[in-house]
Protein backbone atom coordinates (compact mmCIF):
# COMPACT_ATOMS: atom_id res chain seq x y z
CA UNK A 1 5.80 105.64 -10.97
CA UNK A 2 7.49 103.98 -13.67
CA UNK A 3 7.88 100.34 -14.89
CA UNK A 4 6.76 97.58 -12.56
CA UNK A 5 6.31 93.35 -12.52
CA UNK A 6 2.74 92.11 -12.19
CA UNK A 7 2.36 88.82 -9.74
CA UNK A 8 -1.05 87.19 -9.22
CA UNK A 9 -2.03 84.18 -6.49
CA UNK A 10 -3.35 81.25 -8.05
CA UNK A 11 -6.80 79.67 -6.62
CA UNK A 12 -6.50 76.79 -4.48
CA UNK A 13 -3.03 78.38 -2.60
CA UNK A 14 -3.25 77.42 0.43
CA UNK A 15 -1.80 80.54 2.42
CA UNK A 16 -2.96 82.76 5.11
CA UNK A 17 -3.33 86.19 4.26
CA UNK A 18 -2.79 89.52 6.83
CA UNK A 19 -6.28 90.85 7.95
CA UNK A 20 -6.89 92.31 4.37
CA UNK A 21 -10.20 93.93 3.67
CA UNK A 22 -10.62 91.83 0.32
CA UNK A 23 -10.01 89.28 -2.32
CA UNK A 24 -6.05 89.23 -2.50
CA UNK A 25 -6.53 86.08 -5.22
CA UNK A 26 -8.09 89.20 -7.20
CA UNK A 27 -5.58 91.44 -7.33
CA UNK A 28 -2.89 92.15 -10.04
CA UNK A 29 -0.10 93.24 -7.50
CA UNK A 30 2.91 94.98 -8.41
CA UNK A 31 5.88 94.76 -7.46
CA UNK A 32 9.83 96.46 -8.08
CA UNK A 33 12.01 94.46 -6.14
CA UNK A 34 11.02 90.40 -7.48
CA UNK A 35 13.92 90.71 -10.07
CA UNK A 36 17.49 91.58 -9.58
CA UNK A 37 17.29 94.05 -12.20
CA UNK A 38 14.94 96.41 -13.08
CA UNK A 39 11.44 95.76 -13.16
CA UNK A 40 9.78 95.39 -16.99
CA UNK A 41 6.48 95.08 -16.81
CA UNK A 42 6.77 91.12 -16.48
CA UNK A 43 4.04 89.02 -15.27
CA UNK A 44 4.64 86.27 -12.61
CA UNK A 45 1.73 83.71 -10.68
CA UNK A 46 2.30 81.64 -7.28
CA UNK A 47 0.90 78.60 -8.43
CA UNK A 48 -1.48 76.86 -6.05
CA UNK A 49 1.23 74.27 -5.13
CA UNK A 50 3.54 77.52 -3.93
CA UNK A 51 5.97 77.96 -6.78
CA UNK A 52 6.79 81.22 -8.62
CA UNK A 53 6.36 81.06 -12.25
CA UNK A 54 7.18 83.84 -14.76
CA UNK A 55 5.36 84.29 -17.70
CA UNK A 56 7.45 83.75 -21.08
CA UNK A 57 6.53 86.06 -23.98
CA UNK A 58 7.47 87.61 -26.65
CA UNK A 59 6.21 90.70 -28.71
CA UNK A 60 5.46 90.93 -32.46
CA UNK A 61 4.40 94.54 -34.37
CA UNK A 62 0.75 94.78 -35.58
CA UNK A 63 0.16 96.07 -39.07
CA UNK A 64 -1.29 99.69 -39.02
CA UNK A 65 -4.25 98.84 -40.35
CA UNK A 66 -5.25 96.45 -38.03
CA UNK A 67 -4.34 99.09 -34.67
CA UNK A 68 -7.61 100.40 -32.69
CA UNK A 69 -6.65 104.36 -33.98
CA UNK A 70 -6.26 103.38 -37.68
CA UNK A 71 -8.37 106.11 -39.94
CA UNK A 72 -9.26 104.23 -43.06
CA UNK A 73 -9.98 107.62 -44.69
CA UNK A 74 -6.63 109.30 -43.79
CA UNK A 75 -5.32 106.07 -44.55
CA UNK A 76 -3.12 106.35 -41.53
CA UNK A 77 -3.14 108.23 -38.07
CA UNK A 78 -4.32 111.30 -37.08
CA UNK A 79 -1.18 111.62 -34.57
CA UNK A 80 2.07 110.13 -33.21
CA UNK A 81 0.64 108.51 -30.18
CA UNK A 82 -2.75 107.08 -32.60
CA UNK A 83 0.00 105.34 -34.47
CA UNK A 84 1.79 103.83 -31.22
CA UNK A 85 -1.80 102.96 -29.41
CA UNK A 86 -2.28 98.67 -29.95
CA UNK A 87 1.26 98.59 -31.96
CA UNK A 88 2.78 95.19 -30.17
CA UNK A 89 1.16 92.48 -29.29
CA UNK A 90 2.24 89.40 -26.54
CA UNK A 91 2.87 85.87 -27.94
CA UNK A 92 2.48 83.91 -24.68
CA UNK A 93 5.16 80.81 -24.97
CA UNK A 94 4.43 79.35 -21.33
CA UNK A 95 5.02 79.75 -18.02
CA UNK A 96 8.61 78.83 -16.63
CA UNK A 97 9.41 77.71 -12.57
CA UNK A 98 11.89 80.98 -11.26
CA UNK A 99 12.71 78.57 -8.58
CA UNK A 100 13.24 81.81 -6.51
CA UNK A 101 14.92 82.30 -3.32
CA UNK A 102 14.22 85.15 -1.40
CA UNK A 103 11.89 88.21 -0.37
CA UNK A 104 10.29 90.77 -2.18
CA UNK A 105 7.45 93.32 -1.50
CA UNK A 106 3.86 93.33 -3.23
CA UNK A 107 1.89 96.03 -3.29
CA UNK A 108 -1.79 97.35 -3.95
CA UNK A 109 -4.04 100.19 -3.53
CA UNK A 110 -8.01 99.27 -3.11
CA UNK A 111 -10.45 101.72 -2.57
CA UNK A 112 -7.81 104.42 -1.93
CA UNK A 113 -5.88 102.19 1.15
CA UNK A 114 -2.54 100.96 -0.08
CA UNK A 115 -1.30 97.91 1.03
CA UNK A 116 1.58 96.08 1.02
CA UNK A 117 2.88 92.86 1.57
CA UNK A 118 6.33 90.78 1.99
CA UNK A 119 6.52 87.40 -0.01
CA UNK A 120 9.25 84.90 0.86
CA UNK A 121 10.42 81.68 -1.12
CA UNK A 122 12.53 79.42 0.29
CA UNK A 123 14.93 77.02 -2.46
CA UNK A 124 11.77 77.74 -4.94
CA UNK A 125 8.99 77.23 -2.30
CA UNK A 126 6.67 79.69 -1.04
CA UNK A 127 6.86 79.95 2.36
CA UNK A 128 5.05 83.09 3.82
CA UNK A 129 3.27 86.27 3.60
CA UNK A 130 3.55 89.31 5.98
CA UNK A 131 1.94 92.34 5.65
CA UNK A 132 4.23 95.35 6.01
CA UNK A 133 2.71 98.14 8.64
């Protein structure tokens, strides 16, 4: 549990996969250990031409009135957690290179069967993908 980084393959990566029982290009993965701090709910893609890019954001408040649990008869919320349901919204700004050295773990559950894989960039450029037993 807790907060996690989202990384998703790009089409047209051309990698070799573990045996996997389906579409890893599909799959939002998480992962805890890409940063070296902790994990907050960042998005990153391996491009097709094996880079690491993380997704550059920020978040602005949306007026009340315009959030999914707004009453327009109570002219408000009918609760705490109404109010706080659809209250930030992402600006996406781009995606930047992490030019990222290292390894760090993916993982997934489909259909109840976890899986998890290791990731490693070399000087910024993917290099390979293990899965971990």
């Amino acid at each position: 549990m807790g907060l996690y980084d989202t990384v998703t393959f790009e089409s047209g990566l051309d990698i070799t996969f573990p045996d996997l029982e389906f579409d890893p290009f599909e799959i939002n993965w998480q992962t805890k250990t890409l940063a070296r701090r902790h994990p907050c709910m960042d998005t990153y893609r391996i491009t097709a031409d094996g880079r690491l890019f993380k997704e550059e954001c920020e978040y602005e408040s949306v007026p009340e009135a315009e959030r999914p649990r707004y009453d327009e008869e109570l002219e408000g919320f009918e609760s705490p957690l109404d109010r706080g349901l659809g209250s930030l919204r992402k600006i996406h700004h781009g995606w930047s290179d992490t030019e990222y050295h290292g390894i760090f773990e993916l993982h997934t559950s489909v259909d109840g069967e976890y899986v998890s894989l290791d990731v490693k960039f070399t000087d910024g450029e993917f290099v390979n993908v293990e899965k971990n037993e």
